[in-house]
C-alpha atoms as a PDB file:
ATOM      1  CA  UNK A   1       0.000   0.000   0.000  1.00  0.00           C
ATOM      2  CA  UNK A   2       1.256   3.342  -0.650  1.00  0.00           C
ATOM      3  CA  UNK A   3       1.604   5.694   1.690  1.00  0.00           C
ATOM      4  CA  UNK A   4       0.350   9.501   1.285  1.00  0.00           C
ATOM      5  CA  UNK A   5       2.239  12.312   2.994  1.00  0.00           C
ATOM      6  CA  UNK A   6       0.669  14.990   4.541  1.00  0.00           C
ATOM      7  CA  UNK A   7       2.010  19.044   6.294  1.00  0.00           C
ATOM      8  CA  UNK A   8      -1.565  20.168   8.145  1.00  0.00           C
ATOM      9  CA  UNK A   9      -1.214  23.689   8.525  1.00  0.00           C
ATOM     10  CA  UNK A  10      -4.350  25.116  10.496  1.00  0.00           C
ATOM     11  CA  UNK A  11      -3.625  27.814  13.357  1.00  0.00           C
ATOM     12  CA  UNK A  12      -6.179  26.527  15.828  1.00  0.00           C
ATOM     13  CA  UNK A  13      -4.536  23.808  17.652  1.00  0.00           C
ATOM     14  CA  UNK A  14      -7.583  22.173  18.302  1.00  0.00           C
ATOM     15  CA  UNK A  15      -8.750  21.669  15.321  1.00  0.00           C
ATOM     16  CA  UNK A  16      -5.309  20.881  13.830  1.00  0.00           C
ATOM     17  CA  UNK A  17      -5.464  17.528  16.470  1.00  0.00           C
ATOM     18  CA  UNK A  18      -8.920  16.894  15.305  1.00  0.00           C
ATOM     19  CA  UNK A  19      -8.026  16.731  11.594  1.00  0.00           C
ATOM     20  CA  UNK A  20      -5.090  15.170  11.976  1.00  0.00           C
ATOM     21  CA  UNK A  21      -6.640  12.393  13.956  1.00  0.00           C
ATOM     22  CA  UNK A  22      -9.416  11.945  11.699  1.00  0.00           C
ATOM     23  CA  UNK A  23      -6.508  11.248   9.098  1.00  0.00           C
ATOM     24  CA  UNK A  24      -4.353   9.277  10.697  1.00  0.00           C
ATOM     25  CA  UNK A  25      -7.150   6.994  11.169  1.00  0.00           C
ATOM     26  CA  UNK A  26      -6.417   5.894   7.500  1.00  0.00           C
ATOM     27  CA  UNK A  27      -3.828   3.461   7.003  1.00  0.00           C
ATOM     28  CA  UNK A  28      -2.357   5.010   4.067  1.00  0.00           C
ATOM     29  CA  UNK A  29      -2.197   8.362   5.519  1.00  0.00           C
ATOM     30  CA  UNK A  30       0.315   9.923   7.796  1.00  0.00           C
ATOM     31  CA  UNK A  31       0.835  13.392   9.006  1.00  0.00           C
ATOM     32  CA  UNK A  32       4.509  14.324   8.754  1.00  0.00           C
ATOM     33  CA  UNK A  33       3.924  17.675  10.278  1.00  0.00           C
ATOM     34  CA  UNK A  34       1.541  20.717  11.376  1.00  0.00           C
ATOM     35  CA  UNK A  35       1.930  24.056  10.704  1.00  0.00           C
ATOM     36  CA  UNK A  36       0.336  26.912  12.819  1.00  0.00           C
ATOM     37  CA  UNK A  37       1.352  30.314  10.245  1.00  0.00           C
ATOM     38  CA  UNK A  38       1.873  30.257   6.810  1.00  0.00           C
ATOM     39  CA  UNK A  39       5.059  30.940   6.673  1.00  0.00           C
ATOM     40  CA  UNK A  40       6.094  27.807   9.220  1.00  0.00           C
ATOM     41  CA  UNK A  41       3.686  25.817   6.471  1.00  0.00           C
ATOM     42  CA  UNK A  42       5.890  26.688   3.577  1.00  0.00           C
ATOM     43  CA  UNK A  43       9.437  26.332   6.033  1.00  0.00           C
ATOM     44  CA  UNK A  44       7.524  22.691   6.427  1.00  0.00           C
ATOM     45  CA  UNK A  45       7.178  21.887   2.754  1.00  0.00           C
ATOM     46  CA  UNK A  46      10.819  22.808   2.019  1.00  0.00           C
ATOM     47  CA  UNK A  47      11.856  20.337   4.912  1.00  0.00           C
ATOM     48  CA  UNK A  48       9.453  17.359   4.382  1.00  0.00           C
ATOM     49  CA  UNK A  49       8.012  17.465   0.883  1.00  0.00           C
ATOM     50  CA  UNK A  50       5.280  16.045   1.627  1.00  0.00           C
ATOM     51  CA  UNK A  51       2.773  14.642  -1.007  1.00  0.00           C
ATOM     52  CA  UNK A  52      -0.171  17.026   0.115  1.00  0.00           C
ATOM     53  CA  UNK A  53      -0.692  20.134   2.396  1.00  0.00           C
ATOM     54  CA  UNK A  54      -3.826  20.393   3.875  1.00  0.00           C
ATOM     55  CA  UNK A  55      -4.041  24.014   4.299  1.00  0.00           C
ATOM     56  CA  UNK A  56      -6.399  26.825   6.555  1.00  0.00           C
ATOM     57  CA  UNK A  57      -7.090  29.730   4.084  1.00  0.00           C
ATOM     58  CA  UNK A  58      -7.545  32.254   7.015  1.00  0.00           C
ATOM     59  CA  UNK A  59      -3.809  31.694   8.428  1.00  0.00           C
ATOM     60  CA  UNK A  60      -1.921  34.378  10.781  1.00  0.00           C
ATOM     61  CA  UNK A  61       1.226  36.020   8.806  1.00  0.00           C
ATOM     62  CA  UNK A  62       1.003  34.595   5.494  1.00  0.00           C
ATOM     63  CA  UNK A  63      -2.898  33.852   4.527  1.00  0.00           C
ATOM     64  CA  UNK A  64      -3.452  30.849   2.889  1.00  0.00           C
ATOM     65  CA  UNK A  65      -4.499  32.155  -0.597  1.00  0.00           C
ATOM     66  CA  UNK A  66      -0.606  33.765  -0.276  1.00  0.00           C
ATOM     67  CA  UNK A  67       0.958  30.562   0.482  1.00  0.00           C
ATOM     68  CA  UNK A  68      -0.951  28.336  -2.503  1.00  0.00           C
ATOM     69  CA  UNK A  69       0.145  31.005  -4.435  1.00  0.00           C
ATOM     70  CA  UNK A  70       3.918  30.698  -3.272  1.00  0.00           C
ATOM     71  CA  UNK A  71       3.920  26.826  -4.057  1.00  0.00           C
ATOM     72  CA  UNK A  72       2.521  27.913  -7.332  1.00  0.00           C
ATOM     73  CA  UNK A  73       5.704  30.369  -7.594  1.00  0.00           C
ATOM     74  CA  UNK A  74       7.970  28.247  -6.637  1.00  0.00           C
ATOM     75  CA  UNK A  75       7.025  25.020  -8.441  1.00  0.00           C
ATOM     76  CA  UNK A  76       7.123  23.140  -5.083  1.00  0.00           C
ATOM     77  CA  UNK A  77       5.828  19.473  -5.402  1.00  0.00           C
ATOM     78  CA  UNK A  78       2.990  19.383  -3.668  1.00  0.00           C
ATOM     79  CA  UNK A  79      -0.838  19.614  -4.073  1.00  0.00           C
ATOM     80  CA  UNK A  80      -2.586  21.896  -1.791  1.00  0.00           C
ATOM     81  CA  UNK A  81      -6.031  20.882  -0.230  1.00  0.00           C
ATOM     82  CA  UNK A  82      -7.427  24.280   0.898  1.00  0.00           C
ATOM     83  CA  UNK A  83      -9.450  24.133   4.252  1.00  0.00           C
ATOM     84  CA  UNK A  84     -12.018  27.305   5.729  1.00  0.00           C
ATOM     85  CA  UNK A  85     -14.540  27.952   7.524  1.00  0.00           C
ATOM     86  CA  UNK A  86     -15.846  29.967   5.235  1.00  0.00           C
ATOM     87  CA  UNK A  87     -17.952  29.151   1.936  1.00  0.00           C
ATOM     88  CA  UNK A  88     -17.101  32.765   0.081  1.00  0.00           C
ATOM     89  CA  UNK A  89     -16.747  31.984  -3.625  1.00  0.00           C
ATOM     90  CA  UNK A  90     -14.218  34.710  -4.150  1.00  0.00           C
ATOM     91  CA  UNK A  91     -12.266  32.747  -1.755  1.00  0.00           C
ATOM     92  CA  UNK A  92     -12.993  29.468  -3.569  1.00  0.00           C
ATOM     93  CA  UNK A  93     -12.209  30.826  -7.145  1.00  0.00           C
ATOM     94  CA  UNK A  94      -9.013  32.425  -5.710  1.00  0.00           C
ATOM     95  CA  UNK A  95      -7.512  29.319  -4.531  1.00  0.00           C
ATOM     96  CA  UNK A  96      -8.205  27.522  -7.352  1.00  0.00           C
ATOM     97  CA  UNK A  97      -6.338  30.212  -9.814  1.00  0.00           C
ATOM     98  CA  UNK A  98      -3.512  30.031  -7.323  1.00  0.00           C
ATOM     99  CA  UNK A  99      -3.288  26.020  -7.758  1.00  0.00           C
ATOM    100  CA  UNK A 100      -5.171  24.168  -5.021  1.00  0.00           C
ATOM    101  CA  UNK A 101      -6.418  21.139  -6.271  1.00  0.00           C
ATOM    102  CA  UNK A 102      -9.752  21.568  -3.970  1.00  0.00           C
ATOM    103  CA  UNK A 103     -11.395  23.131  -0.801  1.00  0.00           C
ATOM    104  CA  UNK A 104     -13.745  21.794   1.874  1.00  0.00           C
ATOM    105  CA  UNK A 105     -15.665  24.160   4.304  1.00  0.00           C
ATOM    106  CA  UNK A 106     -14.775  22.575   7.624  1.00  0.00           C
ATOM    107  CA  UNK A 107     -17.603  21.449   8.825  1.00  0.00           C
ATOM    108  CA  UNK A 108     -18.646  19.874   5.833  1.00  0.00           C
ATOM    109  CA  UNK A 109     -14.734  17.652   6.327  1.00  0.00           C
ATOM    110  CA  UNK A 110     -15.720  14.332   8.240  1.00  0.00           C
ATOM    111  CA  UNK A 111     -17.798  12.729   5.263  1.00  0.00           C
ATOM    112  CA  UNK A 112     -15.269  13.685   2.890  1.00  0.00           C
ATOM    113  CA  UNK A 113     -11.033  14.959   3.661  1.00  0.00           C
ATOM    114  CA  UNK A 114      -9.585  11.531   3.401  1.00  0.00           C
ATOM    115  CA  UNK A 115     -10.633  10.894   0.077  1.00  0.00           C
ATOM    116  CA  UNK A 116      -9.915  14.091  -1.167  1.00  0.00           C
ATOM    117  CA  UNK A 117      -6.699  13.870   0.132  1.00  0.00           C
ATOM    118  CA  UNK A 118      -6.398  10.249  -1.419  1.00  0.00           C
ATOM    119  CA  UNK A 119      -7.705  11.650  -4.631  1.00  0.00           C
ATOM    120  CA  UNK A 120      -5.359  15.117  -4.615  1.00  0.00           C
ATOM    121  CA  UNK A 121      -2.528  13.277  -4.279  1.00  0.00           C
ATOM    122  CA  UNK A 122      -3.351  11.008  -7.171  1.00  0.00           C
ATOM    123  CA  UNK A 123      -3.221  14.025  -9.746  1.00  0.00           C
ATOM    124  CA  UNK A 124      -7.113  14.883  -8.889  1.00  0.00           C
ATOM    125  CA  UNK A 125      -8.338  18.225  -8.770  1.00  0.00           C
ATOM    126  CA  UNK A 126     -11.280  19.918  -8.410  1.00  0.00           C
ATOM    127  CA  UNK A 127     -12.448  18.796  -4.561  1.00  0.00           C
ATOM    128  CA  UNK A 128     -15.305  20.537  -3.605  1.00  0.00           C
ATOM    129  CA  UNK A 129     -17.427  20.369  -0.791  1.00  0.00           C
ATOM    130  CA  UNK A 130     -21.390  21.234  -1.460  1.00  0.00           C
ATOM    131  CA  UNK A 131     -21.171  24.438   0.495  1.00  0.00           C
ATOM    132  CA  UNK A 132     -18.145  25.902  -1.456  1.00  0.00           C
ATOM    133  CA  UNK A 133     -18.913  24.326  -5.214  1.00  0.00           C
ATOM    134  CA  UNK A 134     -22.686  26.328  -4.463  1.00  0.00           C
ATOM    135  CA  UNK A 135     -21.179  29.544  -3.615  1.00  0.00           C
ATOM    136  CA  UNK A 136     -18.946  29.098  -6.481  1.00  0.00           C
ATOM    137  CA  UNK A 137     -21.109  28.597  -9.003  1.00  0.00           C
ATOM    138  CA  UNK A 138     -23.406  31.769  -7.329  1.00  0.00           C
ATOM    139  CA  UNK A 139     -19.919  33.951  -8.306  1.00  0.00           C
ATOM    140  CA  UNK A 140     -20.201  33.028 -11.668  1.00  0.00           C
ATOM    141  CA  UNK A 141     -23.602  33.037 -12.264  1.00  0.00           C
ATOM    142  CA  UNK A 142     -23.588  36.917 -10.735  1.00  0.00           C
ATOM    143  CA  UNK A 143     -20.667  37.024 -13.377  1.00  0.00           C
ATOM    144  CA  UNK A 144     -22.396  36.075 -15.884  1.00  0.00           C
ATOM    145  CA  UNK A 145     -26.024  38.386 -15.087  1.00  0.00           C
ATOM    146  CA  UNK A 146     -23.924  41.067 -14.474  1.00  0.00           C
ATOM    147  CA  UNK A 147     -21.760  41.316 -17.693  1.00  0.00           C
ATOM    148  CA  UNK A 148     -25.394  41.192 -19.437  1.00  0.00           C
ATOM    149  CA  UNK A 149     -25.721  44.773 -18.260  1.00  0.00           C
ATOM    150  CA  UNK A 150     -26.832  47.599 -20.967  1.00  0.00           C
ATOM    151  CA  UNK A 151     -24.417  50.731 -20.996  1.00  0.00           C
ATOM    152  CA  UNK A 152     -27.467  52.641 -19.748  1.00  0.00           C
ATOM    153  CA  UNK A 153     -27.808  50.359 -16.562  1.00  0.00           C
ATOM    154  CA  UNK A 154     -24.103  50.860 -16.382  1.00  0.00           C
ATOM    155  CA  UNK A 155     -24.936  54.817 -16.341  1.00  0.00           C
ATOM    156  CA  UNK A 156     -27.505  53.712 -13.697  1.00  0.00           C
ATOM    157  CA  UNK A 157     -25.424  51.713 -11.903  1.00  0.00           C
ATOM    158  CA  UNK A 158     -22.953  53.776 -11.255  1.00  0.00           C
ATOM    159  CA  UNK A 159     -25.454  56.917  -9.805  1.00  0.00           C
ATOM    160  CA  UNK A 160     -26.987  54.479  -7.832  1.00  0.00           C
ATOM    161  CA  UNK A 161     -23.592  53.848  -6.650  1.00  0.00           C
ATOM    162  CA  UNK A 162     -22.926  57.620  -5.889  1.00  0.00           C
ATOM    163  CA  UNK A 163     -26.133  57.417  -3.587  1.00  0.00           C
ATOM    164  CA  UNK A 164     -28.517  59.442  -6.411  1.00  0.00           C
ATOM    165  CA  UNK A 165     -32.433  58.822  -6.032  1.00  0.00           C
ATOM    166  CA  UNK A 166     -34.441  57.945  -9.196  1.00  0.00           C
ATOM    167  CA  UNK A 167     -35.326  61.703  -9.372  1.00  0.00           C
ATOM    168  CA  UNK A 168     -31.670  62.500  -9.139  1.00  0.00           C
ATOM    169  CA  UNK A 169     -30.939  59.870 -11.546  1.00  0.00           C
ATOM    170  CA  UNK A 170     -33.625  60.908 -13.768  1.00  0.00           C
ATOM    171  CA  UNK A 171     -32.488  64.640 -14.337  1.00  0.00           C
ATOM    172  CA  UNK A 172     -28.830  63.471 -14.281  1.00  0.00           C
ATOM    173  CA  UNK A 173     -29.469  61.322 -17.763  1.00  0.00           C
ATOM    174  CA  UNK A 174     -32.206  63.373 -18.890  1.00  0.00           C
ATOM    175  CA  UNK A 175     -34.589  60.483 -18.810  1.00  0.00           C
ATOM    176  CA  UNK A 176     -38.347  60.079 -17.174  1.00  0.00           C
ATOM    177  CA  UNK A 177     -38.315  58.292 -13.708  1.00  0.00           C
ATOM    178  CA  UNK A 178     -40.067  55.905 -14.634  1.00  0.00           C
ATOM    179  CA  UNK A 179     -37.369  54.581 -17.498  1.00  0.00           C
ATOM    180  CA  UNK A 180     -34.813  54.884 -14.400  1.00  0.00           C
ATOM    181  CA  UNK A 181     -37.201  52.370 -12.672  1.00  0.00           C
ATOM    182  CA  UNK A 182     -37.398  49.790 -15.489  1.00  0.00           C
ATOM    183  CA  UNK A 183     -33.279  49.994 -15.199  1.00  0.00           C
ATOM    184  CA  UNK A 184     -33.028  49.556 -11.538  1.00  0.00           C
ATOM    185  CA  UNK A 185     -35.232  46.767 -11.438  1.00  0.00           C
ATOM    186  CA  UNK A 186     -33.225  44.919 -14.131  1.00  0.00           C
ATOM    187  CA  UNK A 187     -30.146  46.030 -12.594  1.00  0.00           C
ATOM    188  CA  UNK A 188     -31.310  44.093  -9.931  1.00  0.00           C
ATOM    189  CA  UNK A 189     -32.784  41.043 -11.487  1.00  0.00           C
ATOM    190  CA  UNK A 190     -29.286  40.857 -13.439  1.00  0.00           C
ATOM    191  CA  UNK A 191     -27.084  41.255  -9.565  1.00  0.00           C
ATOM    192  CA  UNK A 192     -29.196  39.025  -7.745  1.00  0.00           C
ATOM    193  CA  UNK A 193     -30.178  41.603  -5.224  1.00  0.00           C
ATOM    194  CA  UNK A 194     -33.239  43.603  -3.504  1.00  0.00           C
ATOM    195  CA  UNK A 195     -32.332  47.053  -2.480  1.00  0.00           C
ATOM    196  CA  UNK A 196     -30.030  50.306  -3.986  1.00  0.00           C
ATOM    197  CA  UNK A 197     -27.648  49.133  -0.849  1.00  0.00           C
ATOM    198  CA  UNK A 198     -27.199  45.274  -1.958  1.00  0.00           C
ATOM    199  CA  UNK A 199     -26.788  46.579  -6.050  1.00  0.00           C
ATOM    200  CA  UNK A 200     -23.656  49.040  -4.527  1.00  0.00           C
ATOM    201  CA  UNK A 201     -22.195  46.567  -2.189  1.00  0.00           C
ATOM    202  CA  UNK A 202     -22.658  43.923  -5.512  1.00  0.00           C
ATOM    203  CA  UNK A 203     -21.450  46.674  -7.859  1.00  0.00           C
ATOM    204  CA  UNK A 204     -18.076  47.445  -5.811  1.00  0.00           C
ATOM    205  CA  UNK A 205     -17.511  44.098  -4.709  1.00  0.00           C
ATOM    206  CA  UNK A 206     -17.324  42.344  -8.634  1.00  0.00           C
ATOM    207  CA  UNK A 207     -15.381  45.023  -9.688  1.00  0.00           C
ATOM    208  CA  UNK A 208     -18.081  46.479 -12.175  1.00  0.00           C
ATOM    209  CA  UNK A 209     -17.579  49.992 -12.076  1.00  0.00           C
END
C-alpha cells in the first residue's frame, strides 16, 4: 500500500489535532507535520516534501491564498487541499487560480477529507465540498447576469452607486423616472439583489464599475 504524505497547517490547535486524527485513522495516511502560520507551512514543505498540504485559508502572517500562491511560484511538489470555515466563492475561485487542487468548508470535512486527500494526491483536482462548489457557481452566475448589463444600466449603476435617487438619476441622464425604474429593477434582477444598498455593495464588490 502506498503511503500519502501529509504538512496540516491550520492555526487553531484544536482543530489541527482533530483533523489530523481523523486522518491518521487511515492506514495510508500519515501526518509528517503541522503548521500553525503560513510561513512555518511553507518552512515545512521545504523540509518534508510532503505529497499534500492540507491548508487553513484564514492563516496568521502569510494567509493561505498567499501561500498556494507561493507553491505555485515556486514550483514546489505538492498539491494543496485548501481548508475554511468559510464558503465565500471569491475565496474558492481564488484558490483555485492560485493552484489548489480543492477546498472543503470545515464542517462539511468528516464525510469527505480523506478521500480528497487520497484523490489530490493522485493528480485529482477539483475537490469541492457542497457548500463551497454552491457559492462558487453563485460567483459566476452573478458574473455572468452582471456582464449582461446595458451601458445605460451601467450609467444607472454607477449613480446608484454615488447614492442618487431615481429623481436625481432621472435629471442626471435626462430620462423620465419611470425609465430609471425599469433599469433599476433589471439592474437588480441581473445582480441578484433587492435594495439600492445590496446593487452598490454587488457593484463594488465584482469590480463592475
Amino acid at each position: 500500500m502506498t503511503t500519502i504524505s501529509v504538512i496540516l497547517a491550520d492555526d487553531h490547535p484544536v482543530v489541527r489535532t482533530g483533523i489530523r486524527t481523523l486522518l491518521e485513522r487511515a492506514p495510508d495516511l500519515v501526518v509528517l507535520a503541522e503548521a500553525e502560520s503560513g510561513q512555518h507551512a511553507l518552512d515545512l514543505l521545504a523540509q518534508f516534501e510532503p505529497d499534500v498540504l492540507v491548508l487553513d485559508i484564514e492563516m496568521p502572517d502569510i494567509s493561505g491564498l498567499e501561500v498556494v500562491n507561493a507553491v505555485r511560484e515556486r514550483n514546489l511538489p505538492v498539491r494543496v487541499l485548501a481548508l475554511s470555515a468559510h464558503a465565500d466563492g471569491d475565496y474558492v475561485r481564488r484558490a483555485l487560480q492560485y493552484g489548489a487542487s480543492g477546498y472543503l468548508v470545515k464542517d462539511e470535512v468528516p464525510q469527505m477529507i480523506v478521500e480528497a486527500v487520497r484523490g489530490i494526491a493522485m493528480g485529482e483536482d477539483g475537490w469541492l465540498s457542497r457548500r463551497a462548489a454552491a457559492r462558487l457557481g453563485e460567483l459566476t452566475h452573478r458574473e455572468q447576469q452582471s456582464g449582461s448589463l446595458t451601458p445605460r444600466e451601467y450609467e444607472v449603476l454607477e449613480l446608484i452607486v454615488q447614492g442618487m435617487t431615481n429623481q436625481q438619476i432621472a435629471h442626471e441622464l435626462e430620462i423620465s423616472e419611470s425609465t430609471v425604474e425599469k433599469h433599476v429593477a433589471a439592474i437588480y434582477g441581473k445582480l441578484g439583489v433587492e435594495s439600492r444598498v445590496g446593487a452598490a455593495v454587488q457593484a463594488i464588490r465584482d469590480g463592475l464599475l
